[in-house]
Protein backbone atom coordinates (compact mmCIF):
# COMPACT_ATOMS: atom_id res chain seq x y z
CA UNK A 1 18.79 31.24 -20.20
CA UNK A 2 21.71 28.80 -19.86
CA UNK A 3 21.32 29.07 -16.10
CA UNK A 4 17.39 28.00 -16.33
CA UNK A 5 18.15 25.01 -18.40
CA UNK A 6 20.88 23.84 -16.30
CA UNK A 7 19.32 24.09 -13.34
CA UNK A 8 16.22 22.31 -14.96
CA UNK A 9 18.50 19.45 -16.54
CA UNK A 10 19.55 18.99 -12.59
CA UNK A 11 16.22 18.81 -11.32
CA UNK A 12 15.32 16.49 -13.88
CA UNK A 13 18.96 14.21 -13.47
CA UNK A 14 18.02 14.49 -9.33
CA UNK A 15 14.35 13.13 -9.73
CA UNK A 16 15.40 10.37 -11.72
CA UNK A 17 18.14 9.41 -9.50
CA UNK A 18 16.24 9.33 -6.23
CA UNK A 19 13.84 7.31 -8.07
CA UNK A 20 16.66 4.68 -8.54
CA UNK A 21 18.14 4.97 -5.73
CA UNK A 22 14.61 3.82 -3.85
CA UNK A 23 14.30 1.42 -6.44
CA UNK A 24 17.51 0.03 -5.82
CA UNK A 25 17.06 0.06 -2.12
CA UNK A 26 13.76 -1.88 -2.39
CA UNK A 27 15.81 -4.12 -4.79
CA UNK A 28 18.91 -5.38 -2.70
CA UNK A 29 16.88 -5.12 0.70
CA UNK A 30 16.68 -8.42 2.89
CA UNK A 31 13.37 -10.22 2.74
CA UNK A 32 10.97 -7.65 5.74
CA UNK A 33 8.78 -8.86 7.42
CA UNK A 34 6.22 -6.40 9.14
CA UNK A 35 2.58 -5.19 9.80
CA UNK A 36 1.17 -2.37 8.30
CA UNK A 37 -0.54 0.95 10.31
CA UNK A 38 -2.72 3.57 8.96
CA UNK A 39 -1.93 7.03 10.07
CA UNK A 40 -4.15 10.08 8.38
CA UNK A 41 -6.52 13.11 9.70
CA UNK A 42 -9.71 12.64 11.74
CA UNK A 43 -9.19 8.64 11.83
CA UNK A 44 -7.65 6.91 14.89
CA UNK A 45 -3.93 7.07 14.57
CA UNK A 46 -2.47 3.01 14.42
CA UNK A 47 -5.64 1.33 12.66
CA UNK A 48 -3.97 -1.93 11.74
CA UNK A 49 -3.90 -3.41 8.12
CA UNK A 50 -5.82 -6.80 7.49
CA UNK A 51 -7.49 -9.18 5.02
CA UNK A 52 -11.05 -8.83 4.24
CA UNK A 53 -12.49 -10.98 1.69
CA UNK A 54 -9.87 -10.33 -0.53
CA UNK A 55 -9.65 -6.35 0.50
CA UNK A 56 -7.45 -4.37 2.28
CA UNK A 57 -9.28 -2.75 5.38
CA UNK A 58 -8.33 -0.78 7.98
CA UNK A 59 -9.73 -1.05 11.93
CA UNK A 60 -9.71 -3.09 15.15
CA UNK A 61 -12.46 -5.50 14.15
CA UNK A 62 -14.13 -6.67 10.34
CA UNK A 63 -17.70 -4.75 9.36
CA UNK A 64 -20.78 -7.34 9.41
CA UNK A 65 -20.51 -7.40 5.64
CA UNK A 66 -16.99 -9.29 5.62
CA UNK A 67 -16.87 -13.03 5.49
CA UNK A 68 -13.26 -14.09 6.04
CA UNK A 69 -11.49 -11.22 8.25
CA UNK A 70 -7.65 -12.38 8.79
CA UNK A 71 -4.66 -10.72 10.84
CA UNK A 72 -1.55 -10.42 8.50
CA UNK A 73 1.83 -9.79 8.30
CA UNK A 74 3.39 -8.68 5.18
CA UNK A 75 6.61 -10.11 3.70
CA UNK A 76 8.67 -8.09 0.65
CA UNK A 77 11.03 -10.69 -0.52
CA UNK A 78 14.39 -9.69 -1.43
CA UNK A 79 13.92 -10.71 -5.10
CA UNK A 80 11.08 -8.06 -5.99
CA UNK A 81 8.88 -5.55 -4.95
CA UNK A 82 5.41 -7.37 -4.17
CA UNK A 83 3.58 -7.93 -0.23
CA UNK A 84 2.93 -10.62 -0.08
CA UNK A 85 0.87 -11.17 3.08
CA UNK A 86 0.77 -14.16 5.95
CA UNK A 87 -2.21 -14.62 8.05
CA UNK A 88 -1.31 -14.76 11.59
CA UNK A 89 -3.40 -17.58 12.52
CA UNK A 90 -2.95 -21.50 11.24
CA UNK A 91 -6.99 -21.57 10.85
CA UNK A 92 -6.98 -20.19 7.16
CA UNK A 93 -6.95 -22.36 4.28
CA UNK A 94 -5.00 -20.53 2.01
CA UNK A 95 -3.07 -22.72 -0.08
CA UNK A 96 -0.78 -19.74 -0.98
CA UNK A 97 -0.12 -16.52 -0.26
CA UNK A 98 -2.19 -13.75 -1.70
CA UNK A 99 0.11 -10.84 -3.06
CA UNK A 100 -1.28 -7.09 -2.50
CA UNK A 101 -2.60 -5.06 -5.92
CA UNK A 102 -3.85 -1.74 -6.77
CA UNK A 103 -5.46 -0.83 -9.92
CA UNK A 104 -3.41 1.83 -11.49
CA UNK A 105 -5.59 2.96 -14.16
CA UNK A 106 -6.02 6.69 -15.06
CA UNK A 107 -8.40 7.92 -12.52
CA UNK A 108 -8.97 4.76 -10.75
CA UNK A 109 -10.24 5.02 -6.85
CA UNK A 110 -10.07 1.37 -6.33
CA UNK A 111 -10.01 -0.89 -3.32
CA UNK A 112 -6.19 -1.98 -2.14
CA UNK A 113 -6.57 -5.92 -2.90
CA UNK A 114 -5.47 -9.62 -2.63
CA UNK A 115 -4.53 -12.11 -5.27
CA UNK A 116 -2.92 -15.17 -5.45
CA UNK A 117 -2.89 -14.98 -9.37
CA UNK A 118 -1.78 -12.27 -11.59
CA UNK A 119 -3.68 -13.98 -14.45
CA UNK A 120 -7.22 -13.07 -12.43
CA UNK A 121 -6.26 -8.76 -12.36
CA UNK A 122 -8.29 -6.59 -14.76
CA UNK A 123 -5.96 -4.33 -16.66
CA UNK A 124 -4.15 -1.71 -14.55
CA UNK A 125 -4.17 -3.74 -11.61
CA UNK A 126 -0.72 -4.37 -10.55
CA UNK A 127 1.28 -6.46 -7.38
CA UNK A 128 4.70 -4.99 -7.93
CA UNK A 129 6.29 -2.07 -7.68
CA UNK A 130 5.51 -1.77 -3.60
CA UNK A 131 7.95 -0.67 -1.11
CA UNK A 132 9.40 0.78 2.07
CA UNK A 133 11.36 3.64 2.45
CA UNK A 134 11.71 4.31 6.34
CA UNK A 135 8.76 2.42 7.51
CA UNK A 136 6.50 3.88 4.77
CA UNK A 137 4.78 2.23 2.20
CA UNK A 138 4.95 3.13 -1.60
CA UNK A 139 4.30 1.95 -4.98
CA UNK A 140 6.82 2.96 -7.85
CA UNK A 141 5.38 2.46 -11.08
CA UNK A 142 7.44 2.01 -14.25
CA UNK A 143 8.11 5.66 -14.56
CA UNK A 144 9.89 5.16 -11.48
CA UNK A 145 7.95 8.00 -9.29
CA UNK A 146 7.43 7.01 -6.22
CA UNK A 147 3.37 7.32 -5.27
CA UNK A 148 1.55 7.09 -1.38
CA UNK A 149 -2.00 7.32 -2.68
CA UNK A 150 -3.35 4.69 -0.28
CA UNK A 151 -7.17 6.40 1.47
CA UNK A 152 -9.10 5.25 3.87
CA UNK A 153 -13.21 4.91 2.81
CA UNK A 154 -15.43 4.41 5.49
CA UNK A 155 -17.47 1.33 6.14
CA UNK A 156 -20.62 0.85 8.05
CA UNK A 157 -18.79 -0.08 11.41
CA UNK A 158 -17.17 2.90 13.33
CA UNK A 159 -13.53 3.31 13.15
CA UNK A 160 -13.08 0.36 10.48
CA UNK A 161 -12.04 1.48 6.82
CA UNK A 162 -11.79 0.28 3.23
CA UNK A 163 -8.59 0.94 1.84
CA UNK A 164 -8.04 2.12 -1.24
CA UNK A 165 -5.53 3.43 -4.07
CA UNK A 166 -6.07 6.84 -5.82
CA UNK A 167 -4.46 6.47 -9.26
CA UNK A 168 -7.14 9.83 -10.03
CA UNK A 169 -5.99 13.44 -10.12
CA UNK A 170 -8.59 14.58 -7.97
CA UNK A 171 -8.85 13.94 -3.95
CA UNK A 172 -12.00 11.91 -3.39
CA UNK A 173 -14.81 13.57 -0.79
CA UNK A 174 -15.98 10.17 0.80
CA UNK A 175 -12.18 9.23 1.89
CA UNK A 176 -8.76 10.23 3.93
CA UNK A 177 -5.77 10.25 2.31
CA UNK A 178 -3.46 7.78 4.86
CA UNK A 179 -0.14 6.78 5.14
CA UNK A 180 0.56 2.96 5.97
CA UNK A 181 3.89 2.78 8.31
CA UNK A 182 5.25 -0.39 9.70
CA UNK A 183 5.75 1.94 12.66
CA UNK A 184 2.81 0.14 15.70
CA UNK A 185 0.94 3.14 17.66
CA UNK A 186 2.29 3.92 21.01
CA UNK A 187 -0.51 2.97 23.67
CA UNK A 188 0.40 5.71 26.83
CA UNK A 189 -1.02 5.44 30.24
């Protein structure tokens, strides 16, 4: 019995310290700068991240639906854990740059968004706590687990996706589960 508790008290001491240790990596890392690719089943491997009318989506081109469709690049400053994200063209007129939020309430299945307020989230939504471990992009909440819930919902244009977070304990049916990687597809001839 002594054994079993031991060993539990380990697993328990081990969890908590890898959560701190990626925590402390995302804390004392250099300022990145990098663009974000969606890799998951039965979507086209490399779909790269950009700004939709203050969404996340997925996909070579915006659906009809989408007003302002920007290229970004995503910065994690040093000092904390938001993305804060760049368009790649001079022809936006954003007078600051939006910061990336998911809503993390209890079985939530909300879009990935953009905010250039935290005063303007409903509660639950968040913009910190994101990271990258190895090129791959995670959200540690204040219990410190580390969480890669990011899907990718269909749209009405082929191969172009909504993203979204799944803060729910069941997998959605209209959506693949994704991972977003800083790593860029390879294109071979």
């Amino acid at each position: 019995m002594k054994f079993v508790l031991l060993c539990l008290a380990g697993i328990a001491s081990a969890d908590h310290y890898i959560s701190s240790v990626l925590k402390a990596r995302a804390d004392n890392a250099a300022s990145n700068t990098f663009s974000l690719y969606a890799y998951g089943e039965n979507i086209t491997a490399g779909l790269r991240l950009f700004y939709g009318d203050g969404k996340a989506y997925i996909g070579a081109s915006a659906p009809p639906s989408v007003e302002q469709a920007i290229n970004i690049t995503m910065t994690s400053p040093s000092s904390d854990t938001t993305f804060l994200a760049t368009a790649d063209s001079t022809s936006t007129n954003w007078t600051s740059q939006p910061m990336m939020y998911i809503n993390t309430t209890t079985d939530a299945f909300e879009p990935v968004g953009f905010t250039t307020s935290n005063s303007t989230l409903s509660t639950g939504e968040v913009t910190d706590g994101f990271g990258l471990y190895g090129g791959w992009a995670y959200y540690a909440g204040d219990s410190g687990t580390v969480e890669m819930n990011f899907f990718a919902s269909p749209t009405n244009k082929t191969d172009v996706y909504l993203v979204k977070w799944n803060a729910a304990s069941t997998t959605p049916t209209d959506a693949v589960a994704i991972s977003l990687r800083t790593v860029a597809p390879v294109v071979t001839t």
